[in-house]
N, C-alpha and C. Protein backbone atom coordinates (compact mmCIF):
# COMPACT_ATOMS: atom_id res chain seq x y z
N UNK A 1 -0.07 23.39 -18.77
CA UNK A 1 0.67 22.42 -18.00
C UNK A 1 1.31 21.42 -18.94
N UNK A 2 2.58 20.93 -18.68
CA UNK A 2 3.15 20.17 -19.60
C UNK A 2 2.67 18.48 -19.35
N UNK A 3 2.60 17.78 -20.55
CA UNK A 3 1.84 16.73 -20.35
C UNK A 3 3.14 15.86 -19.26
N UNK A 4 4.43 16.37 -19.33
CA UNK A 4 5.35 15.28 -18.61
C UNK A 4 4.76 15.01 -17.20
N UNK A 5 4.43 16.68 -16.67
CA UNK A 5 3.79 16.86 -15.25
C UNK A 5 2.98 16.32 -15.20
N UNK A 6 1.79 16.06 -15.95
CA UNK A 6 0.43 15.49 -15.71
C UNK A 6 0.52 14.19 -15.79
N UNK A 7 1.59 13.45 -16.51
CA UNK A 7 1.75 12.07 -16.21
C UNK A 7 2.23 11.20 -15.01
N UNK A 8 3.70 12.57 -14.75
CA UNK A 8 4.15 12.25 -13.19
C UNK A 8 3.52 12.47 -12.29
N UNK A 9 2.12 13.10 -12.39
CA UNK A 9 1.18 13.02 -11.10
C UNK A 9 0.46 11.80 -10.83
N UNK A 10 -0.27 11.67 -12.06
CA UNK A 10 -0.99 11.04 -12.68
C UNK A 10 -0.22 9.07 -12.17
N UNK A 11 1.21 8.58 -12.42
CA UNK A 11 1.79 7.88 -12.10
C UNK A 11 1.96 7.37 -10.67
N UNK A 12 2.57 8.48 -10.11
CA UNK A 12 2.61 8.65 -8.42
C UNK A 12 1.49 8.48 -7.94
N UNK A 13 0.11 8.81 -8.50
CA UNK A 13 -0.93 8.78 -7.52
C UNK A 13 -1.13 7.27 -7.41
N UNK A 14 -1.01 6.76 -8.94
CA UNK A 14 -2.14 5.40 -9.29
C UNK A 14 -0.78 4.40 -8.18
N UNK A 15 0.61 4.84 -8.02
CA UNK A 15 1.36 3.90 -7.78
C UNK A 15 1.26 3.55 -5.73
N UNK A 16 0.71 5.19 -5.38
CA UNK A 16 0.12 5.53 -3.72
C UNK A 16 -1.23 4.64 -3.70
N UNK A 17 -2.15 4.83 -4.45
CA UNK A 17 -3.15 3.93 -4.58
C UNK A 17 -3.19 2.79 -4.28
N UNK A 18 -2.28 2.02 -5.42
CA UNK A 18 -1.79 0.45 -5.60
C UNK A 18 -1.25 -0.20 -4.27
N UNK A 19 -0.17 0.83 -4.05
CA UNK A 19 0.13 0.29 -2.47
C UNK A 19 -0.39 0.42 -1.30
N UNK A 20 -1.71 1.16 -1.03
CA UNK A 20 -2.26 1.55 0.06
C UNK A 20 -2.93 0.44 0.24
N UNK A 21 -3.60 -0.16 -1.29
CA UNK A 21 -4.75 -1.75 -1.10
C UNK A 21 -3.49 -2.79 -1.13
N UNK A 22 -2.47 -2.62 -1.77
CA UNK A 22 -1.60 -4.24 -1.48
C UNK A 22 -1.42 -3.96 0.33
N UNK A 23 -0.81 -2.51 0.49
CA UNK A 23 -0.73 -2.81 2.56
C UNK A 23 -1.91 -3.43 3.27
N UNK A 24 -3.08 -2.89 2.97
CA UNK A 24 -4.66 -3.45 3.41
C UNK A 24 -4.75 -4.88 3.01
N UNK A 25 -4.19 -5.58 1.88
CA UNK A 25 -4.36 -6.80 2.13
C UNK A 25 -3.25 -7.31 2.46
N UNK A 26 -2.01 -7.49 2.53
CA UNK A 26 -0.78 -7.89 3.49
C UNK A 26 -1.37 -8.17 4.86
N UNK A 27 -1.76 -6.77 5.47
CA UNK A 27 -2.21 -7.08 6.92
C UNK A 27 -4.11 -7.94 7.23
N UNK A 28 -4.62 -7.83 6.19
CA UNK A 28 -5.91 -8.55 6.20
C UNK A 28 -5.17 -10.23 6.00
N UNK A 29 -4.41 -11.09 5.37
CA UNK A 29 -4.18 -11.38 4.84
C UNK A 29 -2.89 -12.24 6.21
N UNK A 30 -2.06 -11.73 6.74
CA UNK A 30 -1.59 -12.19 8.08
C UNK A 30 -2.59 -12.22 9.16
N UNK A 31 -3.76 -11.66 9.25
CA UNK A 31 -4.21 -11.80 10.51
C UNK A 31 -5.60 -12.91 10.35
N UNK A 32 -5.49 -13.68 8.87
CA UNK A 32 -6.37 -14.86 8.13
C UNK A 32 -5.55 -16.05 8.41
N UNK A 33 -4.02 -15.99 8.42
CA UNK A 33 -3.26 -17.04 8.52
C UNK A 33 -2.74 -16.83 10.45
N UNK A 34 -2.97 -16.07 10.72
CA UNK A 34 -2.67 -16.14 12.37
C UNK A 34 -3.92 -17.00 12.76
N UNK A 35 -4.94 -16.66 12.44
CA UNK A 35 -6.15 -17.47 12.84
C UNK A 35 -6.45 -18.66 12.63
N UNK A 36 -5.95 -19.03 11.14
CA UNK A 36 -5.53 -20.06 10.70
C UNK A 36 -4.66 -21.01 11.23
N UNK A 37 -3.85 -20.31 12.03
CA UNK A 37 -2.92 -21.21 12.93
C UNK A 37 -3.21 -21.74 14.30
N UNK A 38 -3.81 -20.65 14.45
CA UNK A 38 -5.11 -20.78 16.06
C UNK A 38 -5.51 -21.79 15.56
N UNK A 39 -6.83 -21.86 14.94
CA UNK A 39 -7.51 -22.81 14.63
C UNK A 39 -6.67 -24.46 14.58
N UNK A 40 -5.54 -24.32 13.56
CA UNK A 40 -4.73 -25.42 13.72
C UNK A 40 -4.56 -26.04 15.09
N UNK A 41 -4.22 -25.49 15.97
CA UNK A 41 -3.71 -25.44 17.09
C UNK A 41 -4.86 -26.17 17.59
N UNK A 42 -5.78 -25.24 17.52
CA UNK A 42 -6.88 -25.91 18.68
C UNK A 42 -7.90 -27.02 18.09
N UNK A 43 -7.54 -27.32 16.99
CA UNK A 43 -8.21 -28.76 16.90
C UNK A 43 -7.25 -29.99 16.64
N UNK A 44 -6.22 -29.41 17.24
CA UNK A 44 -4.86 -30.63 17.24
C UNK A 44 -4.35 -31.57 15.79
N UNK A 45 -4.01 -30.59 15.00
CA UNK A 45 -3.46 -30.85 13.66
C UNK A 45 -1.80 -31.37 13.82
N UNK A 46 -1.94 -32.09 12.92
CA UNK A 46 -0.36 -32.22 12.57
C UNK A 46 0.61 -31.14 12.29
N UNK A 47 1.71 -31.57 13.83
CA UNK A 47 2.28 -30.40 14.27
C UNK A 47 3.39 -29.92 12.58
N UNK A 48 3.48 -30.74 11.75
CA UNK A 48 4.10 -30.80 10.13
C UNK A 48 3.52 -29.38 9.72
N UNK A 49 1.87 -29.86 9.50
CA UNK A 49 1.04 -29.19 9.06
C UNK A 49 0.73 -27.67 9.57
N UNK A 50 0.99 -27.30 10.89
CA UNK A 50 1.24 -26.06 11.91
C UNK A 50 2.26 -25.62 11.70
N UNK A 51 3.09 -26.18 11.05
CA UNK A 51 4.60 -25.55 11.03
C UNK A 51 4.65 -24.74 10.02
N UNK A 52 4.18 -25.55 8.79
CA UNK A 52 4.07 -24.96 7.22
C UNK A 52 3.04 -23.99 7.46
N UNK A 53 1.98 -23.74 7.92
CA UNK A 53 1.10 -22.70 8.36
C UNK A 53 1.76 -21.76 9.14
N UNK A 54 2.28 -21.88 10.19
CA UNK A 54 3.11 -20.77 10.55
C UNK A 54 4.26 -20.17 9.60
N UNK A 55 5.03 -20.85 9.01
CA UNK A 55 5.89 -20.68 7.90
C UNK A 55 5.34 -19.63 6.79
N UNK A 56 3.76 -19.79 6.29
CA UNK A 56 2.75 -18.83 5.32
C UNK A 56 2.89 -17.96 6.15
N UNK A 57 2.54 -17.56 7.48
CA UNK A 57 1.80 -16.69 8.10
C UNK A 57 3.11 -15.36 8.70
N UNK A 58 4.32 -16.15 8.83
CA UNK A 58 5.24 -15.58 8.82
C UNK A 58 6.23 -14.69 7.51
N UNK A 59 5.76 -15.67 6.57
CA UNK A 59 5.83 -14.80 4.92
C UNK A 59 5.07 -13.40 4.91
N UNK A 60 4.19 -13.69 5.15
CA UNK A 60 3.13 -12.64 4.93
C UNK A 60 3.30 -11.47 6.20
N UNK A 61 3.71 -12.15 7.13
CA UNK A 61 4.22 -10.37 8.27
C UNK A 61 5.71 -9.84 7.60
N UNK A 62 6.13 -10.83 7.19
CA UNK A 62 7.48 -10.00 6.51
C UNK A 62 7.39 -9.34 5.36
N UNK A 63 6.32 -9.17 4.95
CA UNK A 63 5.75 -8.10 3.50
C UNK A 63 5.36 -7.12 3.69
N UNK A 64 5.11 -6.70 5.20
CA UNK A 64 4.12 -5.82 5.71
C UNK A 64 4.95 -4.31 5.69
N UNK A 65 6.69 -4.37 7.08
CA UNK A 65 6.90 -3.74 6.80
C UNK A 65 7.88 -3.28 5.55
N UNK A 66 8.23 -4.21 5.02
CA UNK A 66 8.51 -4.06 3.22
C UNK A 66 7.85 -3.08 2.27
N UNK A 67 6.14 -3.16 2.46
CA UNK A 67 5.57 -2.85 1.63
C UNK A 67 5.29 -1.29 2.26
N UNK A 68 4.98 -1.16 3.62
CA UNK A 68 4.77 -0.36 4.47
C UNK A 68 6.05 1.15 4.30
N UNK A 69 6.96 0.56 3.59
CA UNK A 69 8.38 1.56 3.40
C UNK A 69 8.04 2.06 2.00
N UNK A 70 7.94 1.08 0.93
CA UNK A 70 7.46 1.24 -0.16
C UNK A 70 6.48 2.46 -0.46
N UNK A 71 5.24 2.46 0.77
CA UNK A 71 4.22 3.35 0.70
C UNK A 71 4.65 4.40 0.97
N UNK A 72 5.28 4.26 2.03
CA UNK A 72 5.93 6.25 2.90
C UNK A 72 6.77 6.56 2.21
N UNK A 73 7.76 5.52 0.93
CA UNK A 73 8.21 6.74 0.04
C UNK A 73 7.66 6.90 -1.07
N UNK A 74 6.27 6.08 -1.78
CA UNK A 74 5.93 6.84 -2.63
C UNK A 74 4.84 7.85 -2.42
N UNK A 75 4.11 7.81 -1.29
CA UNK A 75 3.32 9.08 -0.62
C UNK A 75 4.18 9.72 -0.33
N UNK A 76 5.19 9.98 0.11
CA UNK A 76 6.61 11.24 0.26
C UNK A 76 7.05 11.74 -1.00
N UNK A 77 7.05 11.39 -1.75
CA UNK A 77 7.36 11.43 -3.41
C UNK A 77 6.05 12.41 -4.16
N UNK A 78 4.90 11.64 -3.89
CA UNK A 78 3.86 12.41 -4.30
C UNK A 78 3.40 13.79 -3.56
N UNK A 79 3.28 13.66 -2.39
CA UNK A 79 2.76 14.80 -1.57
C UNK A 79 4.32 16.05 -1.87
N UNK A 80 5.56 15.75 -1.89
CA UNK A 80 6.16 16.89 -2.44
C UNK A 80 6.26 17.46 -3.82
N UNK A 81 5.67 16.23 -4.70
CA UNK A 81 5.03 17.11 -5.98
C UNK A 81 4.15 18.02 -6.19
N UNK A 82 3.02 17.42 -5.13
CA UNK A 82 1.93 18.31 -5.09
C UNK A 82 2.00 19.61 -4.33
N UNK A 83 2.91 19.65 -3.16
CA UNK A 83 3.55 20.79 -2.84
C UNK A 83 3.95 21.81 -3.60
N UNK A 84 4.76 21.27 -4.44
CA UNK A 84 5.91 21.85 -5.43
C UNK A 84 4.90 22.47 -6.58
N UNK A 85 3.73 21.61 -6.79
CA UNK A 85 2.89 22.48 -7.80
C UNK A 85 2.21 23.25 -7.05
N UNK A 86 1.79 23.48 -5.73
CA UNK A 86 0.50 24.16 -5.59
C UNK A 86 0.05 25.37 -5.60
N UNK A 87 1.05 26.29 -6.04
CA UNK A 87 1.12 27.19 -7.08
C UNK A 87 0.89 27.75 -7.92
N UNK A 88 1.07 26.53 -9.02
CA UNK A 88 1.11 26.23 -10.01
C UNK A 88 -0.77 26.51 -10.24
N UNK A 89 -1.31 27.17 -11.29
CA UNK A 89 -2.65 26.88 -10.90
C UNK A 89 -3.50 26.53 -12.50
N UNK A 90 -2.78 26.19 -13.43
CA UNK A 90 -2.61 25.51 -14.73
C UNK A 90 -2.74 24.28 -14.11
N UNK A 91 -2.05 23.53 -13.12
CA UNK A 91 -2.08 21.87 -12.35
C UNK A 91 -3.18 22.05 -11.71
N UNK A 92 -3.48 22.90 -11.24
CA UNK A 92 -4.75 22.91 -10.06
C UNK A 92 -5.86 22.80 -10.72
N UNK A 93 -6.26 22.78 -11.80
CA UNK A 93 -7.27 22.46 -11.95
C UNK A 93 -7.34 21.41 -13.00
N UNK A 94 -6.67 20.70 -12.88
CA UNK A 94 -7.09 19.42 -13.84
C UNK A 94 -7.20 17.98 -13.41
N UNK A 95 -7.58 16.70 -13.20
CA UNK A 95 -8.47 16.08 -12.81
C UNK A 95 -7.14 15.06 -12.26
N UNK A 96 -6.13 15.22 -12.85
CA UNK A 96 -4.62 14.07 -12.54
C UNK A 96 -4.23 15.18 -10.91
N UNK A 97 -4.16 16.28 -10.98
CA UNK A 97 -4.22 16.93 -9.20
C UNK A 97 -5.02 16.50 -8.00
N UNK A 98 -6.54 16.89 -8.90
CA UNK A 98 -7.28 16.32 -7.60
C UNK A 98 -7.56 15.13 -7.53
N UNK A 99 -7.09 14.00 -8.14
CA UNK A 99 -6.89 12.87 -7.36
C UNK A 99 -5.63 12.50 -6.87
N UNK A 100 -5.00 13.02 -7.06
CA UNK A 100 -3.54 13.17 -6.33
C UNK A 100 -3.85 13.76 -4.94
N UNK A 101 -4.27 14.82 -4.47
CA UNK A 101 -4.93 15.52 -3.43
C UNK A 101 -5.82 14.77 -2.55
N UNK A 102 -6.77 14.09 -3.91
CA UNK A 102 -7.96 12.64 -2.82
C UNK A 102 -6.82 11.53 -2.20
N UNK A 103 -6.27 11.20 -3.48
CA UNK A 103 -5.28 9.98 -2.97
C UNK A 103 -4.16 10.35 -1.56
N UNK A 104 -4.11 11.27 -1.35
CA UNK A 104 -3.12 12.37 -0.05
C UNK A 104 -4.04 12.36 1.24
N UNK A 105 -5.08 12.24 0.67
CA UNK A 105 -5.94 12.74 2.31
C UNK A 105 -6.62 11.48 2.35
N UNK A 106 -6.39 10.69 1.61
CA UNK A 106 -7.45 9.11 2.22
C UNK A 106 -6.76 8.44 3.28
C-alpha cells in the first residue's frame, strides 16, 4: 500500500473524529447557555445581562449547523475512500483502515 493512501486515510479519519466531538460539544454547549438563559430569566436579572446571554447562546446554535455540514462532508469524503479501497486488501489490513471503518460506524 502506498504510504500517500495510508496517510489520506489516516487524515480523513482523525479530521471525522475531530468533528464528531467539536458537533457533541456545539450542541452540549447551546443547550448550557439556553439554560443559562432560563435561569436568567427566572431569577429576574438584568434584562442587559439576558440579552448578552442570549446573544452567547445564539452564537453557539449558529455553529451547529456550520459544523454539522463540515461533518457530512468529511464523513462523505472518508466513507468513499474506504469504499474505493475495499478491495484493495494490502489497505485492509492495516491499522489507518480499521479505524477509518471504527470511525464510519460510531
Amino acid at each position: 500500500m502506498s504510504a500517500d493512501l495510508k496517510r489520506q486515510v489516516k487524515i480523513k479519519t482523525g479530521i471525522v473524529k475531530r468533528l464528531r466531538k467539536e458537533l457533541a460539544m456545539y450542541e452540549q454547549e447551546k443547550v448550557q447557555n439556553d439554560k443559562r438563559v432560563e435561569d436568567m430569566r427566572a431569577s429576574g436579572a438584568d434584562t442587559y445581562d439576558i440579552r448578552q446571554a442570549e446573544r452567547v447562546a445564539d452564537e453557539s446554535a449558529m455553529m451547529i449547523p456550520d459544523c454539522k455540514g463540515r461533518f457530512d462532508a468529511a464523513f462523505s469524503d472518508l466513507e468513499k475512500l474506504v469504499d474505493a479501497e475495499k478491495a484493495n486488501d494490502e489497505i485492509k489490513d492495516t491499522e489507518e483502515y480499521k479505524l477509518a471503518v471504527e470511525a464510519l460506524e460510531a
